[in-house]
C-alpha atoms as a PDB file:
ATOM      1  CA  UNK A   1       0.000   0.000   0.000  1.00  0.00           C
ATOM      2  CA  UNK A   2       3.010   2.320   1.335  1.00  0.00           C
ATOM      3  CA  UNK A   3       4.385   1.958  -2.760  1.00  0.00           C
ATOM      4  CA  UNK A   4       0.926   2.831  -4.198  1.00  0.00           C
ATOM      5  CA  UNK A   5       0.819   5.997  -2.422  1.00  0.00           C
ATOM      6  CA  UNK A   6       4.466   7.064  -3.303  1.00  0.00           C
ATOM      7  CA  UNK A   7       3.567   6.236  -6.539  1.00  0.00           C
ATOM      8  CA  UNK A   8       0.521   8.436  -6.870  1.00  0.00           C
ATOM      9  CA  UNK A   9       2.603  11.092  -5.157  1.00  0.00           C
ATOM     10  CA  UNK A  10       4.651  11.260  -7.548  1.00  0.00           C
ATOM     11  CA  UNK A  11       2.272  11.497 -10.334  1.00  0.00           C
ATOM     12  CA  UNK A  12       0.806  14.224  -9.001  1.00  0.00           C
ATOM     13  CA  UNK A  13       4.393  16.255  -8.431  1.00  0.00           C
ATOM     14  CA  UNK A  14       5.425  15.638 -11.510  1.00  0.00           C
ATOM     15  CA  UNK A  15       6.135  18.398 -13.750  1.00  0.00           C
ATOM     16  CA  UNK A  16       3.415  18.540 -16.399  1.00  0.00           C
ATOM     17  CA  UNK A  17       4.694  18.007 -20.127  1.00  0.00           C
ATOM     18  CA  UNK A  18       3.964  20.905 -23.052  1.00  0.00           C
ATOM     19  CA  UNK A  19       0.778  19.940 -24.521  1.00  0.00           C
ATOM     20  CA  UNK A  20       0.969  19.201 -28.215  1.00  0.00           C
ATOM     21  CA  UNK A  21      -0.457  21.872 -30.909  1.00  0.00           C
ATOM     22  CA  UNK A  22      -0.617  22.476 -34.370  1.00  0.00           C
ATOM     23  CA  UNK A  23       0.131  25.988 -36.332  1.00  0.00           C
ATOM     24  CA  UNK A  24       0.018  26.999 -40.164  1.00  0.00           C
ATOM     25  CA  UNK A  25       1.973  29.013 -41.663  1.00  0.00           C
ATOM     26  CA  UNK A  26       0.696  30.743 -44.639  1.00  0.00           C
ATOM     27  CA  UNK A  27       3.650  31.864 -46.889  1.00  0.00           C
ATOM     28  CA  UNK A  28       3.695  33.512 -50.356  1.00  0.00           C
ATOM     29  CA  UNK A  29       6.880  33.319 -52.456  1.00  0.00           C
ATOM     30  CA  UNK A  30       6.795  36.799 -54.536  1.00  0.00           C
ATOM     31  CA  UNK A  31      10.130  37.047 -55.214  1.00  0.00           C
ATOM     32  CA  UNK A  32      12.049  36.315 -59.108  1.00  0.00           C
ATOM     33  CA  UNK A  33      14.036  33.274 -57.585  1.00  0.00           C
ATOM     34  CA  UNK A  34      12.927  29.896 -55.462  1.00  0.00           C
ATOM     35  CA  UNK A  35      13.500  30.294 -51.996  1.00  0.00           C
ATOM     36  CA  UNK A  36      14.518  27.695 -48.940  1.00  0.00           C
ATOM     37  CA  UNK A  37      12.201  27.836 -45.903  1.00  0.00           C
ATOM     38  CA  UNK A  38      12.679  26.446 -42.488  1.00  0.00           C
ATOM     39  CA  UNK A  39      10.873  27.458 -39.363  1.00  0.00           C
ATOM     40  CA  UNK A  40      12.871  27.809 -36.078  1.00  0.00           C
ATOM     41  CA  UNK A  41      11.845  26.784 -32.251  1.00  0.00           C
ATOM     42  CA  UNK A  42      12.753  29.708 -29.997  1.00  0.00           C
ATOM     43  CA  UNK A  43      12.235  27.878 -27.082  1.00  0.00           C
ATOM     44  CA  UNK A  44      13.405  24.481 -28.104  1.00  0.00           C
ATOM     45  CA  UNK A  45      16.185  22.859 -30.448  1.00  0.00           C
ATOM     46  CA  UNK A  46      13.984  22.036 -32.776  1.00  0.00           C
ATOM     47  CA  UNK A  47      13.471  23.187 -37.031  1.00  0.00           C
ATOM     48  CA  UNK A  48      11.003  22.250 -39.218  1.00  0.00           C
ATOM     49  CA  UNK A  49      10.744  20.839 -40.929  1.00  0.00           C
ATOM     50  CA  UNK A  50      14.053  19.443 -39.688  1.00  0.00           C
ATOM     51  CA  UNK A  51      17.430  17.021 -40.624  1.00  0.00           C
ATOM     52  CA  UNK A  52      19.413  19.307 -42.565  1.00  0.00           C
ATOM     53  CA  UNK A  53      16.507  20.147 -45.210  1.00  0.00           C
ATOM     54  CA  UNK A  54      14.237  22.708 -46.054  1.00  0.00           C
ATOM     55  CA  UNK A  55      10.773  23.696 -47.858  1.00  0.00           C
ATOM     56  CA  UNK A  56      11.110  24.547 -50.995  1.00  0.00           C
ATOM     57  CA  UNK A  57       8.730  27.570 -52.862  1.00  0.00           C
ATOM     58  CA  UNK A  58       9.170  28.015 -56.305  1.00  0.00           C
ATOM     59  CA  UNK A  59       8.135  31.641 -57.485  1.00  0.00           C
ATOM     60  CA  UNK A  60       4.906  32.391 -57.503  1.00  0.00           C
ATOM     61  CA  UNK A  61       3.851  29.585 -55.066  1.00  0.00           C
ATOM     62  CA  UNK A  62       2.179  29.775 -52.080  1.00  0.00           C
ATOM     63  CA  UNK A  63       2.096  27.431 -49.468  1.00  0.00           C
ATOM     64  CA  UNK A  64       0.289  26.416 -45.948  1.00  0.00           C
ATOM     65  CA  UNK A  65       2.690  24.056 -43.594  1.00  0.00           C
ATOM     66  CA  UNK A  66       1.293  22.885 -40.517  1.00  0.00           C
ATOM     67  CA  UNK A  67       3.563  22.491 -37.964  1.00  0.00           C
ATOM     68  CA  UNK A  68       3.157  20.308 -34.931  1.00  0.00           C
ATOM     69  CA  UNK A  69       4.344  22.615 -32.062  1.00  0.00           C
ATOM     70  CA  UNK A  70       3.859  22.785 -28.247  1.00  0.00           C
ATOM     71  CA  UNK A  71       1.552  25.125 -26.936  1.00  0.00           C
ATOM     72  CA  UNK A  72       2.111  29.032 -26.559  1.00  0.00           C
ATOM     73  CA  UNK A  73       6.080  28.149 -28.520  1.00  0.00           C
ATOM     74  CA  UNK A  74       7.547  31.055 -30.322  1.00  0.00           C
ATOM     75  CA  UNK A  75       8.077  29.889 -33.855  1.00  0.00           C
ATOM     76  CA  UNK A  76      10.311  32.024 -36.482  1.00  0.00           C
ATOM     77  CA  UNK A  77      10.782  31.796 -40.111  1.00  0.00           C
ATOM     78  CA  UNK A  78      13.719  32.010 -41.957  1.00  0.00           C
ATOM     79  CA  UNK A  79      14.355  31.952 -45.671  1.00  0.00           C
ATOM     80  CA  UNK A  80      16.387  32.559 -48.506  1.00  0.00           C
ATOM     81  CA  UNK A  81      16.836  32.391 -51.984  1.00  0.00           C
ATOM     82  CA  UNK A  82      17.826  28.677 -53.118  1.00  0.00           C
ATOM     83  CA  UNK A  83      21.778  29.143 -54.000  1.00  0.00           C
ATOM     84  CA  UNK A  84      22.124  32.857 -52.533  1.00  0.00           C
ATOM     85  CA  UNK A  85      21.784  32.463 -48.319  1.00  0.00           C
ATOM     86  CA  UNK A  86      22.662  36.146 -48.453  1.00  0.00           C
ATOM     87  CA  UNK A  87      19.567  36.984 -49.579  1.00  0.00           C
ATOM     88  CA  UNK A  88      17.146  36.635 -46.643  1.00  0.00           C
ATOM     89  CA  UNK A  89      13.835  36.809 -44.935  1.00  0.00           C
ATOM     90  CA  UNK A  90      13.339  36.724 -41.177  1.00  0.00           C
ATOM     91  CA  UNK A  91      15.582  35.133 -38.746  1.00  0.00           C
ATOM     92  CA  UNK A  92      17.662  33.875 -41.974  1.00  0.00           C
ATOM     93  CA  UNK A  93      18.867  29.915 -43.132  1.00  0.00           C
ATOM     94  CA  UNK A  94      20.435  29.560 -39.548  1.00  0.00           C
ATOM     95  CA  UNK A  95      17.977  31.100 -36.837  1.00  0.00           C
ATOM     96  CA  UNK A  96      20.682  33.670 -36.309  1.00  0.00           C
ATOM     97  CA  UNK A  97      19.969  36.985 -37.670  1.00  0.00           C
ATOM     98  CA  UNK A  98      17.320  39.674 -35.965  1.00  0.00           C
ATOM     99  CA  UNK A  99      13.650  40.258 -37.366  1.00  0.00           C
ATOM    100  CA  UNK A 100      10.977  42.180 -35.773  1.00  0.00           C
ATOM    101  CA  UNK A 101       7.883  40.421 -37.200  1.00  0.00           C
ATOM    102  CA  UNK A 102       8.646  36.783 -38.380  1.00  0.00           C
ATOM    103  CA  UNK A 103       7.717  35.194 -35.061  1.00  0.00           C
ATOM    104  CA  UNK A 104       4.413  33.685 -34.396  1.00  0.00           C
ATOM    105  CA  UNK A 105       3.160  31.839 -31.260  1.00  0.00           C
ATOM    106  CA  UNK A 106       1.770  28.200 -31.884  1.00  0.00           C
ATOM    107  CA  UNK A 107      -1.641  28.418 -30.640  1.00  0.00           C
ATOM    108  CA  UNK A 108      -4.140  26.123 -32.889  1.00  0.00           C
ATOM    109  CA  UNK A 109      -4.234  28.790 -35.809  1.00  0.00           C
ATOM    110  CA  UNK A 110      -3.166  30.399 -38.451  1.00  0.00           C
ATOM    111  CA  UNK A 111      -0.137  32.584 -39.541  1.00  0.00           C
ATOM    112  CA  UNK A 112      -1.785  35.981 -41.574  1.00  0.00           C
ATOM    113  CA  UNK A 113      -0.356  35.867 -45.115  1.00  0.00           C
ATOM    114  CA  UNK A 114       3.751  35.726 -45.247  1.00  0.00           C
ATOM    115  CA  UNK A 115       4.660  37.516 -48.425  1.00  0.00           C
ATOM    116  CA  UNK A 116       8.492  37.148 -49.433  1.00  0.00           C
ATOM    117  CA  UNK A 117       9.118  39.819 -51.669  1.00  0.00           C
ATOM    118  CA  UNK A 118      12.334  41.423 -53.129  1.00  0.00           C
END
């Protein structure tokens, strides 16, 4: 009996887990060229769509990618044009350069409209 109730004490102080979500991002390629898209976890190690590889949007395309995400995570984007990584779009093809709007919280919607553009 004494193991069943440290057992279900320690269910009950364990830390509770990030519950799972889902996001989409709505993105618009507008520029000449294809570009490379990957979405960054701020608050995790994590990419998507992950392993070394990207999305790919050819000009002119638009896509919606839903991500699955934990609950309230800030997600970035970051692209560039396929070739050129010096040509860039929010946080950039390594999560390390500085944007002010290309950050979204995963919260069971949508992202508005992401229009790359030259």
């Amino acid at each position: 009996m004494f193991r069943v109730l440290v057992a279900a004490a320690l269910l009950v102080t364990a830390p509770l887990t990030a519950s799972a979500e889902q996001m989409t991002v709505v993105i618009a390629n507008s520029h000449t060229y294809a570009v490379q898209l990957e979405m960054y976890s701020q608050d995790r190690d994590h990419a998507w769509p992950g392993g070394n590889e990207a999305y790919i949007l050819d000009d002119g395309e638009t896509k919606n990618i839903t991500l699955e995400c934990e609950d309230q995570e800030n997600i970035c984007y970051g692209a560039w044009v396929s070739g050129d990584a010096t040509t860039y779009w929010g946080v950039g093809p390594n999560n390390d350069q500085e944007c002010s709007d290309c950050c979204y919280v995963c919260d069971g919607g949508s992202t508005e409209s992401i229009n790359l553009v030259e």
